[in-house]
C-alpha atoms as a PDB file:
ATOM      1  CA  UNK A   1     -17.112   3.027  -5.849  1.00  0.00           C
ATOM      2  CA  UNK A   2     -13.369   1.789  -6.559  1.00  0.00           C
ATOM      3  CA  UNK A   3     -12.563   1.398 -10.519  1.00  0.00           C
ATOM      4  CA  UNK A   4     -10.155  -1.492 -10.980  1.00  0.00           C
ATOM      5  CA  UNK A   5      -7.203  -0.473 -13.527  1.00  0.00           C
ATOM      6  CA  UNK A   6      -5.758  -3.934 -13.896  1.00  0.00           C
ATOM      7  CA  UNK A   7      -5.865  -7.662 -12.764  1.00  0.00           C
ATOM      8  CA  UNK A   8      -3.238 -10.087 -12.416  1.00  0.00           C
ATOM      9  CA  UNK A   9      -0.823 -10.640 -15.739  1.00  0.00           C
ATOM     10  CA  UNK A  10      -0.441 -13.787 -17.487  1.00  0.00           C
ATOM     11  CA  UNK A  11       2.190 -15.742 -18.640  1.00  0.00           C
ATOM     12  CA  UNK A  12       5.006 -13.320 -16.578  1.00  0.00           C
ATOM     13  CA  UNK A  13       5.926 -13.708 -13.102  1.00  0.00           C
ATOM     14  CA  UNK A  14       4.550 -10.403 -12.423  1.00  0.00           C
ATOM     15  CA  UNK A  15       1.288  -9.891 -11.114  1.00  0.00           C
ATOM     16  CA  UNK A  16      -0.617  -6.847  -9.548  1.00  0.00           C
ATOM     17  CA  UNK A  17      -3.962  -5.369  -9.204  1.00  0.00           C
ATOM     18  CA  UNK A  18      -4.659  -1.243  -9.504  1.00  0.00           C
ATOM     19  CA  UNK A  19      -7.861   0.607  -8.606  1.00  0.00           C
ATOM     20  CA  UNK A  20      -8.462   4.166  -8.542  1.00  0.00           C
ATOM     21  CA  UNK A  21     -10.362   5.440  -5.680  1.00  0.00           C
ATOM     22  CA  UNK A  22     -11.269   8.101  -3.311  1.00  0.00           C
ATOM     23  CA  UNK A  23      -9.453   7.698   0.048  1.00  0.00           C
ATOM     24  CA  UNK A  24     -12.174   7.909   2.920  1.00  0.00           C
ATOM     25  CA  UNK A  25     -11.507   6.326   6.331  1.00  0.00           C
ATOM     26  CA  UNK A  26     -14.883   4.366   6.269  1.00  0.00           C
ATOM     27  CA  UNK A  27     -13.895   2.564   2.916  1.00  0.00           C
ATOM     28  CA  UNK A  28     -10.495   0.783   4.574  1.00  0.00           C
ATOM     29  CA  UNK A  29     -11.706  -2.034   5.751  1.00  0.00           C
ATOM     30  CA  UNK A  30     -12.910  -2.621   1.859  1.00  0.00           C
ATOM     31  CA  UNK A  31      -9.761  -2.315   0.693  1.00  0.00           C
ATOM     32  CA  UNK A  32      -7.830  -4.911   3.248  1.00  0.00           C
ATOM     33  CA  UNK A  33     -10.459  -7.558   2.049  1.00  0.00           C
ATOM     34  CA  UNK A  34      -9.133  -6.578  -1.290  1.00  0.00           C
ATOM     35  CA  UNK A  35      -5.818  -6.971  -0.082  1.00  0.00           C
ATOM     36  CA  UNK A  36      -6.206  -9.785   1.817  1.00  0.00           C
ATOM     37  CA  UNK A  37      -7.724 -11.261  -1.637  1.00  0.00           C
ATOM     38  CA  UNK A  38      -4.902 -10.838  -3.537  1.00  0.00           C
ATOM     39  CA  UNK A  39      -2.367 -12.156  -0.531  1.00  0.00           C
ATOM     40  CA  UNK A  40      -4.624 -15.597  -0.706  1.00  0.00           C
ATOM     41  CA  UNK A  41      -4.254 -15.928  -4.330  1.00  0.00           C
ATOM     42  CA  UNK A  42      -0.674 -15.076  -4.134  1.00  0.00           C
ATOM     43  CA  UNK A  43      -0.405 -17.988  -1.616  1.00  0.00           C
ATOM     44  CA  UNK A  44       1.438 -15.589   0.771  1.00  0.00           C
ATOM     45  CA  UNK A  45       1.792 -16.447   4.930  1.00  0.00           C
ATOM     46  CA  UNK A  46      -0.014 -14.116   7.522  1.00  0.00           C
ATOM     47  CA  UNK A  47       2.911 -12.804   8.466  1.00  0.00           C
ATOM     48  CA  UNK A  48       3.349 -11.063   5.219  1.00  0.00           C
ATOM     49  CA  UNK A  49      -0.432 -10.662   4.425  1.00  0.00           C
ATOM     50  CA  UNK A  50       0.092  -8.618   8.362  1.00  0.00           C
ATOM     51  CA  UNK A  51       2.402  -6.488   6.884  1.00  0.00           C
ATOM     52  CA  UNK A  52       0.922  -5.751   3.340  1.00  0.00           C
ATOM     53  CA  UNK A  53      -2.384  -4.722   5.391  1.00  0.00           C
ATOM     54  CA  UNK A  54      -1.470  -2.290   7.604  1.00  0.00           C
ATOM     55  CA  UNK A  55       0.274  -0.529   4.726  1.00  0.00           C
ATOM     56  CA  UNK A  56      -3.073  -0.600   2.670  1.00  0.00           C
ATOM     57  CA  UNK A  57      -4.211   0.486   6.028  1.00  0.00           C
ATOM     58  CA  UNK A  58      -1.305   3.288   6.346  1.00  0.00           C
ATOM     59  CA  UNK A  59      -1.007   4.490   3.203  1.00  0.00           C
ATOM     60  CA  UNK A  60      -4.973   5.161   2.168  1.00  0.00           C
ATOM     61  CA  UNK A  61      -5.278   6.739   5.656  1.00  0.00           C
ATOM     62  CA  UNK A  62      -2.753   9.133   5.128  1.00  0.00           C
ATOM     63  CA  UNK A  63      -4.314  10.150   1.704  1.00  0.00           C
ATOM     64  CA  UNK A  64      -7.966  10.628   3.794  1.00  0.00           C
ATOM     65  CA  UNK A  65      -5.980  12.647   6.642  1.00  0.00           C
ATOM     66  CA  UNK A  66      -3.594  14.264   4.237  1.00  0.00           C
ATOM     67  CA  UNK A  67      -4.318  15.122   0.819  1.00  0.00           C
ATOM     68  CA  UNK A  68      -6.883  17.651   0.194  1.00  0.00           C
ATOM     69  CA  UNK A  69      -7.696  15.971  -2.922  1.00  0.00           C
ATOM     70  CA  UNK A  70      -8.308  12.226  -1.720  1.00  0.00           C
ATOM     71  CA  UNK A  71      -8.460  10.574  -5.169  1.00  0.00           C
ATOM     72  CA  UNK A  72      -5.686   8.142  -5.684  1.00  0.00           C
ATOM     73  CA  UNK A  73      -4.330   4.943  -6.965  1.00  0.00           C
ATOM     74  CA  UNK A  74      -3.532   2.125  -4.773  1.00  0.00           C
ATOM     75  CA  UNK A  75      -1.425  -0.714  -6.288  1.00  0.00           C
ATOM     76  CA  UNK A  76      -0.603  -4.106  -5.103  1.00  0.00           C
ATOM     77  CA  UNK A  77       2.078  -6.220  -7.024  1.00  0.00           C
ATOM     78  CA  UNK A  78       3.563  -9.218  -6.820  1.00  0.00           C
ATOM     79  CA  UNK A  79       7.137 -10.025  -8.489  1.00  0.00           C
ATOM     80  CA  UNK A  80       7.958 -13.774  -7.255  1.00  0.00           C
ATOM     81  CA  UNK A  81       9.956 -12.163  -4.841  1.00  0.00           C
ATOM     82  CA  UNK A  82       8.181  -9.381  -2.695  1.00  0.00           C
ATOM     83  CA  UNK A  83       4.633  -7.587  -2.591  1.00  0.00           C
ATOM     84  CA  UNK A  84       4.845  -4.483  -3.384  1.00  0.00           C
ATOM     85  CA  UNK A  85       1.635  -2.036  -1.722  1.00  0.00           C
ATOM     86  CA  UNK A  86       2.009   1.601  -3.698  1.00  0.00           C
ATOM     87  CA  UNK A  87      -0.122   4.807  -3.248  1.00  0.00           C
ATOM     88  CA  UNK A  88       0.066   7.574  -5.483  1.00  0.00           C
ATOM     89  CA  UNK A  89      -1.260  10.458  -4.685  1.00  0.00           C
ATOM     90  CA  UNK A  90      -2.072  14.389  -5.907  1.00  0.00           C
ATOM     91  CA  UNK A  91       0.201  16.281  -3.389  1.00  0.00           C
ATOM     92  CA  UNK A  92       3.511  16.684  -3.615  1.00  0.00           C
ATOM     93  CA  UNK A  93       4.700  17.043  -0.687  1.00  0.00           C
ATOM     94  CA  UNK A  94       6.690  13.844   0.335  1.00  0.00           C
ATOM     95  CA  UNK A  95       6.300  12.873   3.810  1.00  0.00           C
ATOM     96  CA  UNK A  96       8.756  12.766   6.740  1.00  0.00           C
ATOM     97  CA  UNK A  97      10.036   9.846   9.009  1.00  0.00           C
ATOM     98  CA  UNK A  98      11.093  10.389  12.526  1.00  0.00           C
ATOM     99  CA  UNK A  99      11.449   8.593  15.489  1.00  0.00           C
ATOM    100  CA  UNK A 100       7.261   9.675  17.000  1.00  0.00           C
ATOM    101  CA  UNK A 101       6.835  11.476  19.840  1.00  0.00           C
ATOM    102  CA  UNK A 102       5.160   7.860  21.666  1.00  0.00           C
ATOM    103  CA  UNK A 103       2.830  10.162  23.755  1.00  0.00           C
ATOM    104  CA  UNK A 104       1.283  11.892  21.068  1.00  0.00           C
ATOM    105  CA  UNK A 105      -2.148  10.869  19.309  1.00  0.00           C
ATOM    106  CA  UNK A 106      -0.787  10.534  15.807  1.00  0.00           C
ATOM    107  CA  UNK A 107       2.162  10.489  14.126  1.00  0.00           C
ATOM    108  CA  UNK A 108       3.708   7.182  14.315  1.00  0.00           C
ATOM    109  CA  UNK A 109       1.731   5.408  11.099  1.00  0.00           C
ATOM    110  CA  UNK A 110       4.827   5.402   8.658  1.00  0.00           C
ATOM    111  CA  UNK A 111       7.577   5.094  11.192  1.00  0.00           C
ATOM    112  CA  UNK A 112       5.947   1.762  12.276  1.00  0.00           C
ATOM    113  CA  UNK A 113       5.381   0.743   8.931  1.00  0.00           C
ATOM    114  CA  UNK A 114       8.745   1.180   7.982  1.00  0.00           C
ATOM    115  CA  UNK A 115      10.215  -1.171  11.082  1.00  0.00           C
ATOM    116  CA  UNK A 116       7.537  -3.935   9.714  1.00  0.00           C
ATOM    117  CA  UNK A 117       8.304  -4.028   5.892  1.00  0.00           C
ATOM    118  CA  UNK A 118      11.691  -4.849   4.118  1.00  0.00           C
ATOM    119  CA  UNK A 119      11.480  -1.649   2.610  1.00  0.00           C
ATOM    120  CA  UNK A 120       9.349   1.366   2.686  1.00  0.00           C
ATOM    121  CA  UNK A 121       9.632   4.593  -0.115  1.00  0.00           C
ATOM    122  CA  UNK A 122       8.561   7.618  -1.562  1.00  0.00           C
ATOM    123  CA  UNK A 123       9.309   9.790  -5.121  1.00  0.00           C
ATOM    124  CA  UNK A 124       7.774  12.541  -6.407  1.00  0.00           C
ATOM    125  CA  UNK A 125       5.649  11.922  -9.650  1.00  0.00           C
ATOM    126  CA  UNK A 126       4.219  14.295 -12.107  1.00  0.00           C
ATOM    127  CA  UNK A 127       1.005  14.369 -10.960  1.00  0.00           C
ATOM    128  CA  UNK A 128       1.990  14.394  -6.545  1.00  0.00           C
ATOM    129  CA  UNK A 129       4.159  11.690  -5.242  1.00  0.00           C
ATOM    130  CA  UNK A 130       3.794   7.777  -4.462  1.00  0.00           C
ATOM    131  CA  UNK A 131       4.721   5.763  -1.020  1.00  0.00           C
ATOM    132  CA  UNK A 132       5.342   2.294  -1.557  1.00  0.00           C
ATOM    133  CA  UNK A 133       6.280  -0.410   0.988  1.00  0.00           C
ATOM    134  CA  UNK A 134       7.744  -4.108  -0.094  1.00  0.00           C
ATOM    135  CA  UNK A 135       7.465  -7.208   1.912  1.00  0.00           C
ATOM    136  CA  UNK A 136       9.260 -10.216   1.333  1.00  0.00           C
ATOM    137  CA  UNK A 137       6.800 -12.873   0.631  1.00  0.00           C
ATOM    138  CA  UNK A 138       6.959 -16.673   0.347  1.00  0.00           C
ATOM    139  CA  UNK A 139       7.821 -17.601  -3.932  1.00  0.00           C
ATOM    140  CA  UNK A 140       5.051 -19.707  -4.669  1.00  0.00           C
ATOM    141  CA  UNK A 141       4.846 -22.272  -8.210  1.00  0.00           C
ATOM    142  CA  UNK A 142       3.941 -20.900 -11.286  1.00  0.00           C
END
């Protein structure tokens, strides 16, 4: 079971939700609902809630395939501006980005994700590295 960190701020612009988890194909889907969640109460359009999926989508998948230690954080922020999806994880290794090999089974995940999103990243951290992808959203009152 998922432990939420945080929930959305108050009184700032900024707003985000954190859980910790354990990165397992078969808990995805639970995690776009999450998403999908947040995207309503953030009043964003399906084109952007699209986006900010299959990066949930992405990124946790990469931990499950990936990491050999599948705990991580997954973040979703929003800053008035753009949504910001974030997964840090406990390898260090940063990934790679090249034009996939469109014949092959795998292998294309991030470099699609980067051609849908405004932005798409990666750092190393203390603890492994995080990938983080921002989509423009729609501003919506406060």
């Amino acid at each position: 079971m998922p432990t939420r960190l945080t929930s959305e701020g108050t009184g700032t612009r900024r707003r985000g939700h954190s859980w910790l988890l354990t990165a397992r194909r078969e808990d995805l889907a639970r995690f776009r609902r999450l998403a999908a969640l947040a995207m309503r109460e953030w009043e964003q359009p399906q084109a952007v809630t699209e986006v900010v999926l299959h990066g949930v989508t992405e990124l946790l998948s990469n931990v499950a395939r990936h990491v050999p230690d599948p705990h991580c954080r997954l973040e979703l922020g929003w800053d008035g501006e753009s949504v910001r999806v974030a997964v840090h994880d406990r390898l260090a290794t940063l990934p790679t980005i090249t034009l996939p090999d469109w014949t092959a089974e795998a292998g294309r995940g991030l470099w699609l994700l980067r051609e849908m999103a405004d932005e798409l990243g990666f750092e190393a951290t203390a603890e492994g590295k995080v990938v983080w992808v921002l989509v423009h959203g729609e501003e919506t009152p406060v």
